[in-house]
PDB file of N, CA and C in Angstrom:
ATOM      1  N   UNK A   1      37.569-131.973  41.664  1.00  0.00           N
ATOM      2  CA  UNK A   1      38.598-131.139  42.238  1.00  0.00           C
ATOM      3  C   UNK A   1      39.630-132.051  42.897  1.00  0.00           C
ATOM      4  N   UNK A   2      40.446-131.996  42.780  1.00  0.00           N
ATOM      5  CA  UNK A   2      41.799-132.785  42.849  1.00  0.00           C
ATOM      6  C   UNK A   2      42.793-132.100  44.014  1.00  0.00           C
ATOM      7  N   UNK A   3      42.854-132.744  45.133  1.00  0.00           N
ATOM      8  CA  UNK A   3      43.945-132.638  46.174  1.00  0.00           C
ATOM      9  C   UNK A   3      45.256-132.165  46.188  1.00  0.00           C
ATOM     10  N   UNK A   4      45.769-131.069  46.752  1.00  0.00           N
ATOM     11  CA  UNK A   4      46.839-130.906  46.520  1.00  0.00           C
ATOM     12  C   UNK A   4      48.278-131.902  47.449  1.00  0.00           C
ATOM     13  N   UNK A   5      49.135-132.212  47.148  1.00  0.00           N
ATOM     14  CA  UNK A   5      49.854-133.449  47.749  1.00  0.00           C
ATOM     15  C   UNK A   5      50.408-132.348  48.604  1.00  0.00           C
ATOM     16  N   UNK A   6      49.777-130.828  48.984  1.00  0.00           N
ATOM     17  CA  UNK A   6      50.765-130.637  50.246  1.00  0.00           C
ATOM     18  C   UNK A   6      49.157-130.362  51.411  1.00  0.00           C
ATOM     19  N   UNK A   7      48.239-130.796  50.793  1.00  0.00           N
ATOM     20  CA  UNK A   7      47.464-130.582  51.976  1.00  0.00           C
ATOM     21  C   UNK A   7      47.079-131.938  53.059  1.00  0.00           C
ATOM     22  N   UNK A   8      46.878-131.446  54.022  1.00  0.00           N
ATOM     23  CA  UNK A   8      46.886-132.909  55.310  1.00  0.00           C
ATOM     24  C   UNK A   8      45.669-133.667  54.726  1.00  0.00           C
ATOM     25  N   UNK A   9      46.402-135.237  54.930  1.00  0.00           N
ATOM     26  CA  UNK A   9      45.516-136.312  55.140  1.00  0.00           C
ATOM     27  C   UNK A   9      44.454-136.273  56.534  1.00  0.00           C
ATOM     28  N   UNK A  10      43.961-136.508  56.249  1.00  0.00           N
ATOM     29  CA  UNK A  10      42.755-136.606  57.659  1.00  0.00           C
ATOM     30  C   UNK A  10      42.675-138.833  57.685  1.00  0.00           C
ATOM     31  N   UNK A  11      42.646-138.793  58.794  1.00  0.00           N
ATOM     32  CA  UNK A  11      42.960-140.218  59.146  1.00  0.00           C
ATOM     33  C   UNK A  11      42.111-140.313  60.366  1.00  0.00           C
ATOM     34  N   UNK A  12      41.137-141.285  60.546  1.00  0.00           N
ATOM     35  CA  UNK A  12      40.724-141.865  61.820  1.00  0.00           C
ATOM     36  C   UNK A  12      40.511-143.226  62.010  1.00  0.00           C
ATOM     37  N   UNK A  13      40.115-144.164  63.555  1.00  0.00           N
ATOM     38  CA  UNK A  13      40.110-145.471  63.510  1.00  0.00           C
ATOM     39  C   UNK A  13      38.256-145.187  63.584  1.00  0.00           C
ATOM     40  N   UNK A  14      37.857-146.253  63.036  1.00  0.00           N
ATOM     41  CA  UNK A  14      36.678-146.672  62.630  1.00  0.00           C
ATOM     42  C   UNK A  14      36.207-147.228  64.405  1.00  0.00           C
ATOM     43  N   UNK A  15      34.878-146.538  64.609  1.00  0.00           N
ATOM     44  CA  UNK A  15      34.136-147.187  65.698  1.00  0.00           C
ATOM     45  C   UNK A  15      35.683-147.642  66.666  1.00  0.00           C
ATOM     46  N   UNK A  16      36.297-146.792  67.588  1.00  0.00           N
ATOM     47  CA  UNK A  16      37.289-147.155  68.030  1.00  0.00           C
ATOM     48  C   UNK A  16      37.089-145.930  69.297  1.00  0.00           C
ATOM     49  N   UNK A  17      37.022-146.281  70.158  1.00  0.00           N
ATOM     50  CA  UNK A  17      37.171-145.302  71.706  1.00  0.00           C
ATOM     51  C   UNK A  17      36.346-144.776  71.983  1.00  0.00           C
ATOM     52  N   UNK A  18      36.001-143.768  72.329  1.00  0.00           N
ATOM     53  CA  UNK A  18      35.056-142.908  73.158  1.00  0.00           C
ATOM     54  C   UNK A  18      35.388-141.483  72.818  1.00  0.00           C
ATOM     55  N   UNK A  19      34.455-141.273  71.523  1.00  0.00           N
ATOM     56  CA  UNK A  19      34.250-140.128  70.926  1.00  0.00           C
ATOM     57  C   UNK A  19      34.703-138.713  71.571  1.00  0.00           C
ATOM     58  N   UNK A  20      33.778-138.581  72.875  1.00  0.00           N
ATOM     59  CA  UNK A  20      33.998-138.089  73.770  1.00  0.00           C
ATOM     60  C   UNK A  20      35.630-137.143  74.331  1.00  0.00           C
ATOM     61  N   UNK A  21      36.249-138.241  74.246  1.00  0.00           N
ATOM     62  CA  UNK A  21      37.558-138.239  75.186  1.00  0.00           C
ATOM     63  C   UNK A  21      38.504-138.345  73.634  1.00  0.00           C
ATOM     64  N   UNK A  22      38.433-137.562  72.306  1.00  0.00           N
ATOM     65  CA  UNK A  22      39.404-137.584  71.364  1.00  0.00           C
ATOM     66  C   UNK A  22      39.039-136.471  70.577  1.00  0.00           C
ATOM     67  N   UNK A  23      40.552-135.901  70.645  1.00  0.00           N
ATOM     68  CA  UNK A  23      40.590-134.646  69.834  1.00  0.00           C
ATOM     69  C   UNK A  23      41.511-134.759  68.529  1.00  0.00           C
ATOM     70  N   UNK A  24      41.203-133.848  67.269  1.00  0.00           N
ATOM     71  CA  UNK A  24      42.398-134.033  66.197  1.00  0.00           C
ATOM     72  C   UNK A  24      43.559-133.274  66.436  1.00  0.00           C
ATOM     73  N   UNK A  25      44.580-133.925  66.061  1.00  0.00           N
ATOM     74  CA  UNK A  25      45.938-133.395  65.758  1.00  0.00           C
ATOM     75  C   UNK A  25      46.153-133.292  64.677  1.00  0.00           C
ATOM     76  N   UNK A  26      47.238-132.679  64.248  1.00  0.00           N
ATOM     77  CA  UNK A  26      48.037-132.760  63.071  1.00  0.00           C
ATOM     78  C   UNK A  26      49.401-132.938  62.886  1.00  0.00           C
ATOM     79  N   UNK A  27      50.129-133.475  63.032  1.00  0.00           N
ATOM     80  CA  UNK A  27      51.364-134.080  62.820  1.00  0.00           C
ATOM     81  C   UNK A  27      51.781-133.568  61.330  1.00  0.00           C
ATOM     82  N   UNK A  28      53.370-132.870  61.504  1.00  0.00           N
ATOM     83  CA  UNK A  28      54.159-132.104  60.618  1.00  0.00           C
ATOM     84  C   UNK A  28      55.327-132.987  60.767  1.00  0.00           C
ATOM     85  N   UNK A  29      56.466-132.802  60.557  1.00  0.00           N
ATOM     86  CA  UNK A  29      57.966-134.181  60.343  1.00  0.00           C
ATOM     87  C   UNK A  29      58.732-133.107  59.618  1.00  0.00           C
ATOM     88  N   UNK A  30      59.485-133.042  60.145  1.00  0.00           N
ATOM     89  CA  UNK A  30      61.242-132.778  59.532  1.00  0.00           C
ATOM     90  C   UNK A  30      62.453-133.603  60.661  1.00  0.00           C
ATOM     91  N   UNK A  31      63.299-132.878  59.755  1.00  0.00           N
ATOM     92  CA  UNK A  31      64.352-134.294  60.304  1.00  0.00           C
ATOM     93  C   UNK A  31      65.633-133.771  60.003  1.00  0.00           C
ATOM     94  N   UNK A  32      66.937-133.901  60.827  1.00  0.00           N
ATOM     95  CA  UNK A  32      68.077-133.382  60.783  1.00  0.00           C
ATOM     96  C   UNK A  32      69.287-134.085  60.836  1.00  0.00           C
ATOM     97  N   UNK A  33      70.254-134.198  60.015  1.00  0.00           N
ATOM     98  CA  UNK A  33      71.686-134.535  59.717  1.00  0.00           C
ATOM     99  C   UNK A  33      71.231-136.079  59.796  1.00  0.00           C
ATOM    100  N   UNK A  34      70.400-136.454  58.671  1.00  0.00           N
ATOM    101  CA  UNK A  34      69.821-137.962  58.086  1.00  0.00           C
ATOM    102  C   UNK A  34      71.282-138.240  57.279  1.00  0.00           C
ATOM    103  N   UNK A  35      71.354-139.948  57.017  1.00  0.00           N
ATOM    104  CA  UNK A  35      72.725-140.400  57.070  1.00  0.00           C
ATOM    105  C   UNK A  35      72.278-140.339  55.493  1.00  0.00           C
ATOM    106  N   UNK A  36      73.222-139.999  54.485  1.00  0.00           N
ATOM    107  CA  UNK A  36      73.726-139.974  52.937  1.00  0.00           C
ATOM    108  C   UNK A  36      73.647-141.423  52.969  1.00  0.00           C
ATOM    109  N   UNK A  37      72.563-141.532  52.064  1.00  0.00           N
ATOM    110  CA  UNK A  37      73.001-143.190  51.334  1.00  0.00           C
ATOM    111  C   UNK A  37      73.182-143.353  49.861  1.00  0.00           C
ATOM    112  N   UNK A  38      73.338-141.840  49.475  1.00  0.00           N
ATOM    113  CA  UNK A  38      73.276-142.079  48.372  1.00  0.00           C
ATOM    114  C   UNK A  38      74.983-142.031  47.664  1.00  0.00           C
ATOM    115  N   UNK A  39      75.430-141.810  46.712  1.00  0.00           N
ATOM    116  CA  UNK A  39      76.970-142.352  45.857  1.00  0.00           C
ATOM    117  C   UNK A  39      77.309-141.051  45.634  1.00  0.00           C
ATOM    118  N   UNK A  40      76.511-140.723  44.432  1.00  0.00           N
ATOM    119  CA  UNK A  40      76.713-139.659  43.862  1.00  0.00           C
ATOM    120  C   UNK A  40      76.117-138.187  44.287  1.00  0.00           C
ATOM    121  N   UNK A  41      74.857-138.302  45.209  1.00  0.00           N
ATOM    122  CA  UNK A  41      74.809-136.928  45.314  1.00  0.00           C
ATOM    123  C   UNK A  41      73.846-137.270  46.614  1.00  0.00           C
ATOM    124  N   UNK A  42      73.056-136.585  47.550  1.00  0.00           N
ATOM    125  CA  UNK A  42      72.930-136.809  48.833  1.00  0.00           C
ATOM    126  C   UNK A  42      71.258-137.740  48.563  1.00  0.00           C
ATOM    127  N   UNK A  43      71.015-138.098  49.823  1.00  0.00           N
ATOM    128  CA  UNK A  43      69.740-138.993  49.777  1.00  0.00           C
ATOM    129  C   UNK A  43      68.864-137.639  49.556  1.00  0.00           C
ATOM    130  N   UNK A  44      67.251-138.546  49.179  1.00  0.00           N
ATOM    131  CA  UNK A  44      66.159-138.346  48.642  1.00  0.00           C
ATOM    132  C   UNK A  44      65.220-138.492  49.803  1.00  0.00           C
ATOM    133  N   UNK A  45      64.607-137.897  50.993  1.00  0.00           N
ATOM    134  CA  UNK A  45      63.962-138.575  52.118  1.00  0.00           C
ATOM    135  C   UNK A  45      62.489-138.486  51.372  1.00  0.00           C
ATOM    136  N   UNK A  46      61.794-139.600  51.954  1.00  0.00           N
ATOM    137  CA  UNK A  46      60.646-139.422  51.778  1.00  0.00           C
ATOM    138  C   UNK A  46      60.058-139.825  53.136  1.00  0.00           C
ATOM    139  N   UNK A  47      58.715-139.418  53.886  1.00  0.00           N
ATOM    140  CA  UNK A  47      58.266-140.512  55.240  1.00  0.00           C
ATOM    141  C   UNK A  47      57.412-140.948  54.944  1.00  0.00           C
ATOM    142  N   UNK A  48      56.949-142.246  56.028  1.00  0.00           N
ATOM    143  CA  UNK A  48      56.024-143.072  55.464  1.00  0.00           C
ATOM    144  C   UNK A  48      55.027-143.148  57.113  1.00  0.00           C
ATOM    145  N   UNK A  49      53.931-143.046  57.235  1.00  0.00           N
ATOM    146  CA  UNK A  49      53.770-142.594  58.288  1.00  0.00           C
ATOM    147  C   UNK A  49      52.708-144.075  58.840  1.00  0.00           C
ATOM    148  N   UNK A  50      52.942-144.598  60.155  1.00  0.00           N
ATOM    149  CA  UNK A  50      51.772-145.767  59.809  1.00  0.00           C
ATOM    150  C   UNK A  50      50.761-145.417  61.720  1.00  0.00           C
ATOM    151  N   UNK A  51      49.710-145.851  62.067  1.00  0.00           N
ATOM    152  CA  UNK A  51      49.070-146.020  63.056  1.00  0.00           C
ATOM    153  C   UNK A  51      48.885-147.104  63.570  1.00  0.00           C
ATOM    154  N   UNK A  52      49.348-147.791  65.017  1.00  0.00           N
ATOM    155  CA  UNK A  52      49.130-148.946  65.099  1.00  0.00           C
ATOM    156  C   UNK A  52      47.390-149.178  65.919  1.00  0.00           C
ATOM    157  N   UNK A  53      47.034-149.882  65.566  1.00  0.00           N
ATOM    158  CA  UNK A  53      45.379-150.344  66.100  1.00  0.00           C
ATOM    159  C   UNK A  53      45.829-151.345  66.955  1.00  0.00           C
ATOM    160  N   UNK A  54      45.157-151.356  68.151  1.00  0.00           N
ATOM    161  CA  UNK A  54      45.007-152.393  68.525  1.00  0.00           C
ATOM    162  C   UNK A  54      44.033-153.037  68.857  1.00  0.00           C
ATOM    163  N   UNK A  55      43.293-154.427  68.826  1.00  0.00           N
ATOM    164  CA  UNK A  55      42.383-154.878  69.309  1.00  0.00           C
ATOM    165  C   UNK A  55      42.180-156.266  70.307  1.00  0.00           C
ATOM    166  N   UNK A  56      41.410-156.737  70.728  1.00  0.00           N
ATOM    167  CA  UNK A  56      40.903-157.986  71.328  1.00  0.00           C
ATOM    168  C   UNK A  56      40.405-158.905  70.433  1.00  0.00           C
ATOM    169  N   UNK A  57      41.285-160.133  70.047  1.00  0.00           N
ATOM    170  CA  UNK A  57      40.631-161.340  69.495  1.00  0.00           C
ATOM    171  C   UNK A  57      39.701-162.180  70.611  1.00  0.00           C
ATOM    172  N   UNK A  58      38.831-162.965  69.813  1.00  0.00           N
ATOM    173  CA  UNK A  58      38.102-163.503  70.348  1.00  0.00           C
ATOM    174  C   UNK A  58      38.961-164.957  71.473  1.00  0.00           C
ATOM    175  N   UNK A  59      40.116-165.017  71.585  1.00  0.00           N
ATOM    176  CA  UNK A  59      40.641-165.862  72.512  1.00  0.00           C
ATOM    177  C   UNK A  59      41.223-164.669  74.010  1.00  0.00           C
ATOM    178  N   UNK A  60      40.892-163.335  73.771  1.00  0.00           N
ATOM    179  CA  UNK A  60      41.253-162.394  74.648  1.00  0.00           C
ATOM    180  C   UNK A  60      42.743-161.979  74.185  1.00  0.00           C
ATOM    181  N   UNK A  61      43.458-162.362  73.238  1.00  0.00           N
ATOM    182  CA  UNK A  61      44.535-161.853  73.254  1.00  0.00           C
ATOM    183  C   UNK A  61      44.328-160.673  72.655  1.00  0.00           C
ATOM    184  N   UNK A  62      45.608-159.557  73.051  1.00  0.00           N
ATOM    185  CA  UNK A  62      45.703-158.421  72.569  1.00  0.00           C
ATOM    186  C   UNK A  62      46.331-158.723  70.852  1.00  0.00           C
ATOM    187  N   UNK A  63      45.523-158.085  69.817  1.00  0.00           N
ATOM    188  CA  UNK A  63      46.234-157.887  68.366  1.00  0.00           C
ATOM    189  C   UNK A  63      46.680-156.764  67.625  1.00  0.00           C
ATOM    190  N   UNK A  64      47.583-156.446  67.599  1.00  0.00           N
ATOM    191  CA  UNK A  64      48.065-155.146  66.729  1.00  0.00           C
ATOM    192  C   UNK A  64      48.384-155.347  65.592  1.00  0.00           C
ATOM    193  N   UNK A  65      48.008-154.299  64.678  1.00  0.00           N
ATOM    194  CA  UNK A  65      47.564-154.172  62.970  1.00  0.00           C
ATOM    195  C   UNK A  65      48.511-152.717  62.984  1.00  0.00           C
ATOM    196  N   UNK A  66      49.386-152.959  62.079  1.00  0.00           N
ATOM    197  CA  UNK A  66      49.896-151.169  61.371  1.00  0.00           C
ATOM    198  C   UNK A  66      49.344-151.128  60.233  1.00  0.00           C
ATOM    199  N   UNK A  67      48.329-149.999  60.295  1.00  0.00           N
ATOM    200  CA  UNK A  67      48.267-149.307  59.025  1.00  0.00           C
ATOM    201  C   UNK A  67      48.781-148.247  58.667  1.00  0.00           C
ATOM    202  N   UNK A  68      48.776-148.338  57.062  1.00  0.00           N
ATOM    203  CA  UNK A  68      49.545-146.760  56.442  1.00  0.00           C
ATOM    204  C   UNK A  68      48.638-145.926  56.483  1.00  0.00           C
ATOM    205  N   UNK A  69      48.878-145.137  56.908  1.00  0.00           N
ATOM    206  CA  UNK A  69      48.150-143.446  56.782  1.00  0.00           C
ATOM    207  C   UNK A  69      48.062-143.154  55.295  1.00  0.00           C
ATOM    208  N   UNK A  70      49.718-142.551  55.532  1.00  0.00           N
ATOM    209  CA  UNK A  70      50.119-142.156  54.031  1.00  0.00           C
ATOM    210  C   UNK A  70      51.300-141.538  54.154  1.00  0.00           C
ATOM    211  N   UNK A  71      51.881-140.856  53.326  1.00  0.00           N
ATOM    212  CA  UNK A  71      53.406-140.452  52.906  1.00  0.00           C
ATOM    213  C   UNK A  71      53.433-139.289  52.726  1.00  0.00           C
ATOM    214  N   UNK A  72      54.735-139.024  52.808  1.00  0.00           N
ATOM    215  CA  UNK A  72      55.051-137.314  52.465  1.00  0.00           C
ATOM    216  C   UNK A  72      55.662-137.382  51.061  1.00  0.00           C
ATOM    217  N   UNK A  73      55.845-135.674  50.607  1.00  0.00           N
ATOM    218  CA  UNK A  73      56.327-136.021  49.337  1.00  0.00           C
ATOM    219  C   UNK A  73      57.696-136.372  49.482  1.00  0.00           C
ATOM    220  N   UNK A  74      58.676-136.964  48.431  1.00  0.00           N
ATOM    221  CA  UNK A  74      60.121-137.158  47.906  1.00  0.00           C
ATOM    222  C   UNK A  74      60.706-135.689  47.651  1.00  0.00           C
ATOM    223  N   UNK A  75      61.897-135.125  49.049  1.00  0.00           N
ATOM    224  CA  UNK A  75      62.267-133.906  48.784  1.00  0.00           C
ATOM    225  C   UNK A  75      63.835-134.640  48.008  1.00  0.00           C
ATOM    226  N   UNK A  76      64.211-134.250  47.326  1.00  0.00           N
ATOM    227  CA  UNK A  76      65.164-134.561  46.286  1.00  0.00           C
ATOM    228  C   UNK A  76      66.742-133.680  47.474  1.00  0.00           C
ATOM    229  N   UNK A  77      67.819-134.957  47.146  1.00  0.00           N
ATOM    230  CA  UNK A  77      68.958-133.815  47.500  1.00  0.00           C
ATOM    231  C   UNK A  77      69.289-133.270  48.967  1.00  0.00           C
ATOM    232  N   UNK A  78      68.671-133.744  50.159  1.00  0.00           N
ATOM    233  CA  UNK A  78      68.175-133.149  50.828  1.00  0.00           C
ATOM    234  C   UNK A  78      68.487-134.026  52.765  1.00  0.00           C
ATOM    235  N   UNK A  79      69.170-133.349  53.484  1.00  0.00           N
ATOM    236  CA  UNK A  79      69.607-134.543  54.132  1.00  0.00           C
ATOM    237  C   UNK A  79      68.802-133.936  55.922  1.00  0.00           C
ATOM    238  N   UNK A  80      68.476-132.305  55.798  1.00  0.00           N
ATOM    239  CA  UNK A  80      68.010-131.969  56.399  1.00  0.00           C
ATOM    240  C   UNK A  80      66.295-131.371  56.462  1.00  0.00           C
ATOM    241  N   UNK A  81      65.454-132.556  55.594  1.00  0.00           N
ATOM    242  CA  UNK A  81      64.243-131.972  54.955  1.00  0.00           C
ATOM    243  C   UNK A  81      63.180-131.452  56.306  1.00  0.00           C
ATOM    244  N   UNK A  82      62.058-130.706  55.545  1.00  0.00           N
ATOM    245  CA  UNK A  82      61.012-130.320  56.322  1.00  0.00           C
ATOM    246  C   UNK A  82      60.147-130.444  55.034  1.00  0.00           C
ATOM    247  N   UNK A  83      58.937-131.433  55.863  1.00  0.00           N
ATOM    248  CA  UNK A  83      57.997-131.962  54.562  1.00  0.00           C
ATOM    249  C   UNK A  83      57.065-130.607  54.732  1.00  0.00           C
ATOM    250  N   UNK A  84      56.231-130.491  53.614  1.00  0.00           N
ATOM    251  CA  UNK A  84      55.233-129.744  53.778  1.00  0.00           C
ATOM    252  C   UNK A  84      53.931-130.682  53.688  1.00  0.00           C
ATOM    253  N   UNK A  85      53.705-131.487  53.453  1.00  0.00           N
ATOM    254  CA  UNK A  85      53.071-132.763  53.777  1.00  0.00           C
ATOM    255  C   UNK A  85      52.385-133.167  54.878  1.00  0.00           C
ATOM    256  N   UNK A  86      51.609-132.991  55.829  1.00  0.00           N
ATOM    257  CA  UNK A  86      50.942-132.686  57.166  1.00  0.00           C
ATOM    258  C   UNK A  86      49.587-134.225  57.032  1.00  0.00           C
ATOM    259  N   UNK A  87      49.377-134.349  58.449  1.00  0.00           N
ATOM    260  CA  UNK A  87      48.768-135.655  58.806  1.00  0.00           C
ATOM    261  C   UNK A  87      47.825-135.254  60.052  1.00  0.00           C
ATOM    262  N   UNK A  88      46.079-135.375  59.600  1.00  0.00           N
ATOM    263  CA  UNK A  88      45.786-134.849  61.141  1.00  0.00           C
ATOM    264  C   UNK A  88      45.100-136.349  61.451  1.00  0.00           C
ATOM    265  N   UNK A  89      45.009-136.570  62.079  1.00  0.00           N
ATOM    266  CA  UNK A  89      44.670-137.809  63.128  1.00  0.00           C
ATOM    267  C   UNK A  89      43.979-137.656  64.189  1.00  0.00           C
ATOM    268  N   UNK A  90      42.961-138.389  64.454  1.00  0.00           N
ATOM    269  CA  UNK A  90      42.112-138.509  65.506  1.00  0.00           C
ATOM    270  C   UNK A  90      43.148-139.207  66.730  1.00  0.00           C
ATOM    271  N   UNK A  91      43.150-138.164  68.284  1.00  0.00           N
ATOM    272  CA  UNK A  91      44.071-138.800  69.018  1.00  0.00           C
ATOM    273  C   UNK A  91      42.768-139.194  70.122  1.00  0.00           C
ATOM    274  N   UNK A  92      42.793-140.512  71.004  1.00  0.00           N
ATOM    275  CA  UNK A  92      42.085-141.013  71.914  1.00  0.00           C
ATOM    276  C   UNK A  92      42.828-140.663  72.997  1.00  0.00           C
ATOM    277  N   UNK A  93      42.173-140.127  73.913  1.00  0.00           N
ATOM    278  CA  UNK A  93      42.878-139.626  75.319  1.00  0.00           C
ATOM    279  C   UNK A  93      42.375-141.123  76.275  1.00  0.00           C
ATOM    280  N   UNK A  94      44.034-141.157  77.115  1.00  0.00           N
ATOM    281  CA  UNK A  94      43.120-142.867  77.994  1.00  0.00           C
ATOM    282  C   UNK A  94      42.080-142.229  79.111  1.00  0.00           C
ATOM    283  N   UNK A  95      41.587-143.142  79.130  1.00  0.00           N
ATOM    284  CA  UNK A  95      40.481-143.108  80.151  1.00  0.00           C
ATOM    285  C   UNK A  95      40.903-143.208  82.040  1.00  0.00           C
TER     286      UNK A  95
END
């Protein structure tokens, strides 16, 4: 059975916080009066969505990693889009 590209990605960080203290979200995106880059007929938006991690190397410094989640679809033509494309994510509340 095969995914439909408008249903949400589910995304979490691996062994990361305190189970406890994190709830899911879902994150939706639209976007308004985006700048024309296109010549002939208006831009194409697509989003690209990323999470930054952060961790402790073994010298104590702080390291941050972006990963991609994932993307929305390519609305064609379109300068004021609303994706149907949805992202739920594990959010860590601070301590």
């Amino acid at each position: 059975m095969s995914k439909s590209a408008y249903e949400p990605d589910c995304y979490h960080y691996p062994n990361y916080g305190n189970s406890q203290l994190c709830s899911k979200i879902e994150l939706r995106f639209s976007c308004k009066d985006l700048p024309n880059m296109d010549t002939l007929s208006k831009s194409d938006p697509k989003l690209f969505v990323f999470l930054e991690q952060v961790t402790i190397d073994s010298s104590g410094q702080t390291v941050s990693t972006w990963m991609k989640v994932g993307s929305t679809e390519k609305i064609d033509n379109n300068l004021n889009p609303t994706f149907l494309k949805s992202f739920i994510i594990d959010y860590y509340f601070e301590m």
